[in-house]
Protein backbone atom coordinates (compact mmCIF):
# COMPACT_ATOMS: atom_id res chain seq x y z
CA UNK A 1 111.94 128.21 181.37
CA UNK A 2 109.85 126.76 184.19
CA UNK A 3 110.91 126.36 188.29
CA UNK A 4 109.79 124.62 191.41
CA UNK A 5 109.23 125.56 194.99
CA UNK A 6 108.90 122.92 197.80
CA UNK A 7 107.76 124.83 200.59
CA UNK A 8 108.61 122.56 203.27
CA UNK A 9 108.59 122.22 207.48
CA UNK A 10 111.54 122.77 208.15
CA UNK A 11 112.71 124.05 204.69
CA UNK A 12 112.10 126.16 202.12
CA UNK A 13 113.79 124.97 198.69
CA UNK A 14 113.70 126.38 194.91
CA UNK A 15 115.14 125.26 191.26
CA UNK A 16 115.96 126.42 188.31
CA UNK A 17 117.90 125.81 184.98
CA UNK A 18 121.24 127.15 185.62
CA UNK A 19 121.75 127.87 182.02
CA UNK A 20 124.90 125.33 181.90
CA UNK A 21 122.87 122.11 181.76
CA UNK A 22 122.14 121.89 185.02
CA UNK A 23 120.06 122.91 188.13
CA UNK A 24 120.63 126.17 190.75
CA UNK A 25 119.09 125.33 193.82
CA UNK A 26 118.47 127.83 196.79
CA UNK A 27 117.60 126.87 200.47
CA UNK A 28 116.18 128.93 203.40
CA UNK A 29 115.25 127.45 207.11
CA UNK A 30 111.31 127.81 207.15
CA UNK A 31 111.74 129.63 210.71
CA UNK A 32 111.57 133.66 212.11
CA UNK A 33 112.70 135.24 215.64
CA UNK A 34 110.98 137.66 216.72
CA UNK A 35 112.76 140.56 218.15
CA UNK A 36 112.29 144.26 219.75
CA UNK A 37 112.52 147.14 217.46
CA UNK A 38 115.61 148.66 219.28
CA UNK A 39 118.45 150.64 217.60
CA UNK A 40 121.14 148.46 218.94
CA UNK A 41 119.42 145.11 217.69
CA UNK A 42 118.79 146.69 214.22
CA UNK A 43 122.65 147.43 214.29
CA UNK A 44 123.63 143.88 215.16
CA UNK A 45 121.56 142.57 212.08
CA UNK A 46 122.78 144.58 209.79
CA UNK A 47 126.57 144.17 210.69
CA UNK A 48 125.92 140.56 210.58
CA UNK A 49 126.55 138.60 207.51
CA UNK A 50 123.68 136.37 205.80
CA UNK A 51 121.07 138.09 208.15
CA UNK A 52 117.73 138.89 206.50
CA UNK A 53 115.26 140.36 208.58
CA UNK A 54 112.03 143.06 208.07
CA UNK A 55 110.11 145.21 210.39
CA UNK A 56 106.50 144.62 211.24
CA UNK A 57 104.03 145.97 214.24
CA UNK A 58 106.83 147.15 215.89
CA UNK A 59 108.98 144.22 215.74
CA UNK A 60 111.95 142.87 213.74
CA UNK A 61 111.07 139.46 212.39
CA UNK A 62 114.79 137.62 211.80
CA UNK A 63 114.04 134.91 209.07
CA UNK A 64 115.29 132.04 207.83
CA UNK A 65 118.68 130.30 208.65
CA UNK A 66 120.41 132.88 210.99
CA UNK A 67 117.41 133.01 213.14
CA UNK A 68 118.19 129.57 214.96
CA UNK A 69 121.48 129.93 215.53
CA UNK A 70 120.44 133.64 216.98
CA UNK A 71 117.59 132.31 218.89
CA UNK A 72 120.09 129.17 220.83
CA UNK A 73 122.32 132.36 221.80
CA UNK A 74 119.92 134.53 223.50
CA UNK A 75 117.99 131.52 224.54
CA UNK A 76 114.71 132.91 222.49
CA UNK A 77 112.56 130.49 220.94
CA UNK A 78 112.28 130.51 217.12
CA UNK A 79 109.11 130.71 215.46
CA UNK A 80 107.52 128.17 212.51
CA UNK A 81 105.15 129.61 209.76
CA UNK A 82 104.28 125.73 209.44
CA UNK A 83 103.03 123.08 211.18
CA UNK A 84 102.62 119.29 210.48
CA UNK A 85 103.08 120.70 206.16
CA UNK A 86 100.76 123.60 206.11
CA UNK A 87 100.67 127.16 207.39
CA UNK A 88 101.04 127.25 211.12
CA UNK A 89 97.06 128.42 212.31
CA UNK A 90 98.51 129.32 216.46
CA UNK A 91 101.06 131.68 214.22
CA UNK A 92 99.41 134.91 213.47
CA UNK A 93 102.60 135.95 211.75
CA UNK A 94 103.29 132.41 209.61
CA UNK A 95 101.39 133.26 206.71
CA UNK A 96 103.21 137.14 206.48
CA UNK A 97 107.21 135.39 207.03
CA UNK A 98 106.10 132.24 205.09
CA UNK A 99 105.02 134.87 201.78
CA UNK A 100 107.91 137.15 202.57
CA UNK A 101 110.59 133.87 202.47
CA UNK A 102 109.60 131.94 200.01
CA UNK A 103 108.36 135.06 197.51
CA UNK A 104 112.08 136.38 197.79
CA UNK A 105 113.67 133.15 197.31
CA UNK A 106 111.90 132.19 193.95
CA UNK A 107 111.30 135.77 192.90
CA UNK A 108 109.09 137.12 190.05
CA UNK A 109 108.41 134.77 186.83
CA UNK A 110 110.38 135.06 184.16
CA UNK A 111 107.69 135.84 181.96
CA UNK A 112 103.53 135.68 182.56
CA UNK A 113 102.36 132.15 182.72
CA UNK A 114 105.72 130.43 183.74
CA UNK A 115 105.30 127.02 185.06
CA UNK A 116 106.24 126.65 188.51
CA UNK A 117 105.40 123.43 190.49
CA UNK A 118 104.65 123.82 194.30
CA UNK A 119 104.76 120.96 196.41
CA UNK A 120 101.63 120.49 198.65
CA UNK A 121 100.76 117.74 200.68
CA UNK A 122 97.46 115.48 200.64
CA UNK A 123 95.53 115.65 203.95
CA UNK A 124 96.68 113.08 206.52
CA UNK A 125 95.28 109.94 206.44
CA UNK A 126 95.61 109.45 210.57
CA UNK A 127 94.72 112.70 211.51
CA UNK A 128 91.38 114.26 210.27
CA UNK A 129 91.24 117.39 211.88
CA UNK A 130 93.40 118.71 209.42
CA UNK A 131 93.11 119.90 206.18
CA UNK A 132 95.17 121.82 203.68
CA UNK A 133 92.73 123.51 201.50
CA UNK A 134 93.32 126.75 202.93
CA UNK A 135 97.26 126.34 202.76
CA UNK A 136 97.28 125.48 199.03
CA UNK A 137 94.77 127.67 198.02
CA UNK A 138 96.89 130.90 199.86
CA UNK A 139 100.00 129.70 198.56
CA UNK A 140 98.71 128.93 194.92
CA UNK A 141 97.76 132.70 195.06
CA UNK A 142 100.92 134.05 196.45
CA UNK A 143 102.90 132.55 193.40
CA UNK A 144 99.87 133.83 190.87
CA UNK A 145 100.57 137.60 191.88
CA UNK A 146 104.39 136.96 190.54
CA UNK A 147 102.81 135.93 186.96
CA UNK A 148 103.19 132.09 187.42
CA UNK A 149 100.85 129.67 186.16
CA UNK A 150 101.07 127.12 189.35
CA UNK A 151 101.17 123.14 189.40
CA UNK A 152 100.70 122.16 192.94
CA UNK A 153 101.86 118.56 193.28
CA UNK A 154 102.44 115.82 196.11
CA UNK A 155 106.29 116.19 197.09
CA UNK A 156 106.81 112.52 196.91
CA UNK A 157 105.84 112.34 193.13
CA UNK A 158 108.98 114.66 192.53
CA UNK A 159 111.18 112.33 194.66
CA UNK A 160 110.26 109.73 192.06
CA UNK A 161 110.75 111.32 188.99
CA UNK A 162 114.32 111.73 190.33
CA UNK A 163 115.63 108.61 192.05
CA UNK A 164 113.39 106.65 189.14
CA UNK A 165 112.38 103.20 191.17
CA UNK A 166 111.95 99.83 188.87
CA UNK A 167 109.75 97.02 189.14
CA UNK A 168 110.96 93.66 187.85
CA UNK A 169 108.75 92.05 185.45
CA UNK A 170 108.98 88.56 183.62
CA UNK A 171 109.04 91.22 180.54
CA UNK A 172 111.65 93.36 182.28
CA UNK A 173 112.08 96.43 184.80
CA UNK A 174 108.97 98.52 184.64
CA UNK A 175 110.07 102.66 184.82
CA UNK A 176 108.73 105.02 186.91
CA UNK A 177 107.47 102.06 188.91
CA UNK A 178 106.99 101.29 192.59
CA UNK A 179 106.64 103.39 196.09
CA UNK A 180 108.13 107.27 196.37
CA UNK A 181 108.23 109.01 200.09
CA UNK A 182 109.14 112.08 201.56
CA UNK A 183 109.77 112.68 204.61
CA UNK A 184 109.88 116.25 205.94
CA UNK A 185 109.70 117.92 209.61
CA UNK A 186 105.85 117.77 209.15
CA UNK A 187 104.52 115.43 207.77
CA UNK A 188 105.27 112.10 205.21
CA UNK A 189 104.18 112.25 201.65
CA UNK A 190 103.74 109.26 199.96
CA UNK A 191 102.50 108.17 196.32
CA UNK A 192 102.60 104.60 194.19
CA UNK A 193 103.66 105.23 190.93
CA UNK A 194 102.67 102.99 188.08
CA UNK A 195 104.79 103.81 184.81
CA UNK A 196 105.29 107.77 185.82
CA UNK A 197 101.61 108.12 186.67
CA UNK A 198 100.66 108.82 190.48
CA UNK A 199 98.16 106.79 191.65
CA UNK A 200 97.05 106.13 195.60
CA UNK A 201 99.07 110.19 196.94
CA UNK A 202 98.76 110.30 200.73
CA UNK A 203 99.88 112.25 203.78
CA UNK A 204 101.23 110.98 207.10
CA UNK A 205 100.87 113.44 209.74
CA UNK A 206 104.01 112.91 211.33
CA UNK A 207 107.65 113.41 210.03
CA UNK A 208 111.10 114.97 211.98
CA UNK A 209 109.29 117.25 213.91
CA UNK A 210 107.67 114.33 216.08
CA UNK A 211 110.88 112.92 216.68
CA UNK A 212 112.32 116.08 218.11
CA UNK A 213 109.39 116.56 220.16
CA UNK A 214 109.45 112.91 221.71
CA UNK A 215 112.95 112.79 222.15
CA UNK A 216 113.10 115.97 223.74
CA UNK A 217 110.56 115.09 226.62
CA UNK A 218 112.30 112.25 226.76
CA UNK A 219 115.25 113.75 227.38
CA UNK A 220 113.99 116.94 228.84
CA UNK A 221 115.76 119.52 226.43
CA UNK A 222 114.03 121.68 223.69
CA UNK A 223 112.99 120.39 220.96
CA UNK A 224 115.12 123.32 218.62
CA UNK A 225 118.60 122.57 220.81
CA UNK A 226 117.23 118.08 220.08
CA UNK A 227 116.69 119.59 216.20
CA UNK A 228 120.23 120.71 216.07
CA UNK A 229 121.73 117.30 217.98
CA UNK A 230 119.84 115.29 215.28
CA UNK A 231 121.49 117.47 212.47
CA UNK A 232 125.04 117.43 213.94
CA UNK A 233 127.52 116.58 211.42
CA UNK A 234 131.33 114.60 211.46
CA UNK A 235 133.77 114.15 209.26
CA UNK A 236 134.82 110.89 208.69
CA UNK A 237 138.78 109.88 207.64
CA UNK A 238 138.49 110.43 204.26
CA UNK A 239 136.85 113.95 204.55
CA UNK A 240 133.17 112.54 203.88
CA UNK A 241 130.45 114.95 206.01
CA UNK A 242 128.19 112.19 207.67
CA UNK A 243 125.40 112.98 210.12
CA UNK A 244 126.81 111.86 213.29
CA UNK A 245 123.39 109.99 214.29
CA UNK A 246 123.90 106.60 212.56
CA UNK A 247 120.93 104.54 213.02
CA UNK A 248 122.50 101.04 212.05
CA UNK A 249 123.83 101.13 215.01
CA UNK A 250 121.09 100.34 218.07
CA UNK A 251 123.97 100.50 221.02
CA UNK A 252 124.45 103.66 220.69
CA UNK A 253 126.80 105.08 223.33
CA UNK A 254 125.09 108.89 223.77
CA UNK A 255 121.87 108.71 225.63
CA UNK A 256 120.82 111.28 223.50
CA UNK A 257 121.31 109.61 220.10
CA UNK A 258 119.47 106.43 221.41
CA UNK A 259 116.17 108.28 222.69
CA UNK A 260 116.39 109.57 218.75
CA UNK A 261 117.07 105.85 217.82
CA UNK A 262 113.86 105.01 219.35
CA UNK A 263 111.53 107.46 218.11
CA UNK A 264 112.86 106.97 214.24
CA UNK A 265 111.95 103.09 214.66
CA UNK A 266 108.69 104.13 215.59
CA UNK A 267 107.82 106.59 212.83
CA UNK A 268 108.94 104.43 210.50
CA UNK A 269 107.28 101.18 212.12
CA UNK A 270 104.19 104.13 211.56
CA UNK A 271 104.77 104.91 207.97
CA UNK A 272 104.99 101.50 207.26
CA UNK A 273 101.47 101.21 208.43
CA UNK A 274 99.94 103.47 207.09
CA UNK A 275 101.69 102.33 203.49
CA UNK A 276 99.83 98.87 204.10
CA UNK A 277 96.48 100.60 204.27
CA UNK A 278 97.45 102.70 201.81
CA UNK A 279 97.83 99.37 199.34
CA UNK A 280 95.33 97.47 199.86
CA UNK A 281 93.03 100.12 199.54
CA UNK A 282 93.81 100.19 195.59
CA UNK A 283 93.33 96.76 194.52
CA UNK A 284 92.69 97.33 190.90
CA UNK A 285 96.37 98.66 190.87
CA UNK A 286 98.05 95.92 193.00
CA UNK A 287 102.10 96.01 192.96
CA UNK A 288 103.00 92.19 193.64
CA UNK A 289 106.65 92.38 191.07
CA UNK A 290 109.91 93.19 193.51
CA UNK A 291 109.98 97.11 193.26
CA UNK A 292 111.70 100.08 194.64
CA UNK A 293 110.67 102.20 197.66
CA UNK A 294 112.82 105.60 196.93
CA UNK A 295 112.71 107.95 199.57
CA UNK A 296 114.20 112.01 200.28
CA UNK A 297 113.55 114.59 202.45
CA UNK A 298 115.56 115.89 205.94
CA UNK A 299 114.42 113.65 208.56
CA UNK A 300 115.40 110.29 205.84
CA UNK A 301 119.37 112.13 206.39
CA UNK A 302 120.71 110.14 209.20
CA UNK A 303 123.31 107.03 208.30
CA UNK A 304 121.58 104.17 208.69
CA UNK A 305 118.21 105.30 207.49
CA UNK A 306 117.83 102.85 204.64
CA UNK A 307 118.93 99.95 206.45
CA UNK A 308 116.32 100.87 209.15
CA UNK A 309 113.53 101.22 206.96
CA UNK A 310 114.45 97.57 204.82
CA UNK A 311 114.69 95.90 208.37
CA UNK A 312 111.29 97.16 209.38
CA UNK A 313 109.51 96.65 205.62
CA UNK A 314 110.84 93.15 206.20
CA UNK A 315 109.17 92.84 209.44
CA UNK A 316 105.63 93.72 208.30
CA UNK A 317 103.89 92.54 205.12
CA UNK A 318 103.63 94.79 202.57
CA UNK A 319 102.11 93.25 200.04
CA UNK A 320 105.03 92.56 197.55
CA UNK A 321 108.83 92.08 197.68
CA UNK A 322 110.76 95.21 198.30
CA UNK A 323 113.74 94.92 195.60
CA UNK A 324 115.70 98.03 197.57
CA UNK A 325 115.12 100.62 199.87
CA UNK A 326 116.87 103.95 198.20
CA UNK A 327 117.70 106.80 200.36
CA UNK A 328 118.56 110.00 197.79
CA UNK A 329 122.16 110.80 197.99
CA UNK A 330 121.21 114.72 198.71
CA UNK A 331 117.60 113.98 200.41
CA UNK A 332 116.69 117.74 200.91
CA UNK A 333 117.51 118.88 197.76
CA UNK A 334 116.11 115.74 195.67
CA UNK A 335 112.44 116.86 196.28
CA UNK A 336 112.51 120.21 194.07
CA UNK A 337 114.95 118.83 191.87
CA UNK A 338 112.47 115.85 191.01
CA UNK A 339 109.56 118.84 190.95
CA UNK A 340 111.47 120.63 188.48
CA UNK A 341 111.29 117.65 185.92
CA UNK A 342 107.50 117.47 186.53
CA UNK A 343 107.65 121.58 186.06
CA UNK A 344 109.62 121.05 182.59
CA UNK A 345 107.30 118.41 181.41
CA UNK A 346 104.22 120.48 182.36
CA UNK A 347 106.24 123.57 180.60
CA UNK A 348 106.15 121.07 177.21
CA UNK A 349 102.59 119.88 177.45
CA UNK A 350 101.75 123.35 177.73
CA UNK A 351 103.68 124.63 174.64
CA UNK A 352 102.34 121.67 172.86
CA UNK A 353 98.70 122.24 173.49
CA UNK A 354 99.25 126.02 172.96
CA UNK A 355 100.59 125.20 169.42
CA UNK A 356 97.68 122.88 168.77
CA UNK A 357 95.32 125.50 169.36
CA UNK A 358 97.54 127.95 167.29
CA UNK A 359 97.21 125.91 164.28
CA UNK A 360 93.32 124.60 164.49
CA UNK A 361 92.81 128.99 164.78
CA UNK A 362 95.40 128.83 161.52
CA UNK A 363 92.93 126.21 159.81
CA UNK A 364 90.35 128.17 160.91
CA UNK A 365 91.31 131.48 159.86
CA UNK A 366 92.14 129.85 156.41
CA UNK A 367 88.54 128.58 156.08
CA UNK A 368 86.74 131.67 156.28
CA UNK A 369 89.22 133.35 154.15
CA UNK A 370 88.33 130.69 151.63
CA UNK A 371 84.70 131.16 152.41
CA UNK A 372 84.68 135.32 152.46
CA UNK A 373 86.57 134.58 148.55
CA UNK A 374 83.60 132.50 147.34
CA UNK A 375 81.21 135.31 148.44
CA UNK A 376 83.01 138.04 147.01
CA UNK A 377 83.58 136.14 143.89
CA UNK A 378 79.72 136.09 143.54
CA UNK A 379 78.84 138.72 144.44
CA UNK A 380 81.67 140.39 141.72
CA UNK A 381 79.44 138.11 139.29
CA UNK A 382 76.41 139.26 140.03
């Protein structure tokens, strides 16, 4: 048995065997609302289905996903334990709601010393005033005091190991081979992989949450009520659920979908950079073969998004031929489903090594036995 967390932006995601051959995923918006400690308000929660809230300093902290909907209605502002991938530091309480929401959603190990992976990101390359040392050591330890044995990896290496990209070889396609991204409301994670094995991880410090906040001054609306326009779903005529923003389409007809247009062209037009210098700072592991870049995470959700990114890859040089531009077909939930491979194959290595060591103590054991017989034989002689 092993599981993986991605503690995320915007979202908070975990997985685990489902004991049917397949994987049980839960999901909880990384966001609180803060309200007063009155009587009536404590009544409203509790009468109101999928509400989880606690009490602290006087306060009742409303987390997770019925805090935003709560906080457009009474025109509050919702609160984030985390900031550009990594505990909020202007949030006093992030680090209290972030524990209490992500403990309760992955709950106690199953055992002491289950493997759990934890997505972390890298520090970002463009901005150096930030650093996530303190954010992965805290949440390392959070997940410790439950009894698991923690993996913390770059989110983008789990988007690999599930949408598996390919590099074509005169010998054939290469596995496990090419460029994995992750886009989140924070930040971009990004890592080459070369046969399975990460080489070159690397954070982007910006991701959805710079869209909302550009489009929104833009526009001049809130970035939460921009969040929710950029997450609006349709469904199309044969009963598919689309995100309404499609960003193949550049006329678009709501002034509000183009300012969000604009701003995804330019993160990605920024992510692309970044990937260049990213490249050819690792020329003893040059990709120059056609590969795939396989990307997941909320903000890569919108129709369109692949197309987008292909037109703009094709724009700028990478460095080698981009053989297809792969948007996961679930992009929030592909992250901790890709970390829960890596968590399994961690679990294995583990059990291996532990059996190793089990038998060289057997051989060892067996040795001195053999040695303690020679002595007493001996010493029965003597």
């Amino acid at each position: 048995m092993s599981k993986a967390i991605d503690l995320g932006t915007s979202n908070i995601l975990s997985a685990k065997d489902d004991g049917k051959g397949g994987v049980e995923v839960g999901c909880v918006r990384n966001c609180f609302l803060t309200l007063d400690d009155e009587p009536f308000q404590e009544a409203m929660l509790d009468n109101s289905p999928g509400a989880n809230y606690v009490k602290k300093d006087g306060k009742l902290h409303v987390l997770g996903d019925f805090a935003l909907p709560l906080g457009a209605a009474l025109k509050e502002k919702v609160r984030r334990p985390m900031w550009k991938g990594m505990l909020n530091k202007k949030e006093p309480d992030a680090a209290a709601m972030l524990k209490i929401m992500a403990t309760q959603l992955i709950g106690p190990a199953a055992y002491k010393g289950e493997i759990l992976a934890m997505t972390c990101p890298e520090s970002p390359m463009d901005d150096t005033t930030l650093d996530v040392t303190f954010h992965r050591q805290i949440t390392v330890k959070w997940f410790e005091e439950l009894g698991y044995e923690v993996r913390p990896i770059n989110e983008a290496v789990g988007v690999g190991f599930e949408l598996k990209p390919t590099m074509e070889t005169t010998e054939g396609n290469l596995p496990l081979t090419g460029i994995a991204l992750s886009l989140g409301g924070g930040m971009t994670n990004g890592v080459k992989l070369i046969r399975g094995m990460p080489l070159t991880p690397f954070s982007i410090s910006k991701g959805g949450d710079y869209i909302d906040k550009k489009a929104s001054d833009a526009m001049q609306l809130s970035p939460e009520k921009f969040c929710m326009v950029k997450e609006k779903k349709i469904k199309l005529a044969d009963n598919t659920i689309v995100s309404q923003l499609d960003l193949a389409d550049s006329n678009q007809q709501d002034v509000r979908y183009g300012a969000l247009y604009v701003y995804y062209q330019n993160l990605i037009e920024h992510i692309v950079d970044m990937l260049q210098t990213v490249l050819a700072s690792d020329p003893d592991n040059r990709i120059e073969d056609p590969c795939d870049v396989v990307i997941a995470g909320g903000t890569a959700s919108p129709r369109g998004f692949s197309k987008m990114f292909s037109d703009i890859c094709k724009k700028k040089n990478l460095g080698f031929p981009v053989k297809s531009v792969k948007v996961a077909d679930d992009p929030i939930k592909c992250i901790v489903i890709g970390s829960l491979k890596i968590s399994k194959l961690e679990e294995r290595r583990a059990a291996k090594e532990k059996d190793k060591n089990n038998q060289n103590n057997n051989t060892v054991n067996s040795e001195q036995k053999a040695v303690q017989k020679v002595i007493e034989s001996g010493e029965n002689k003597g």
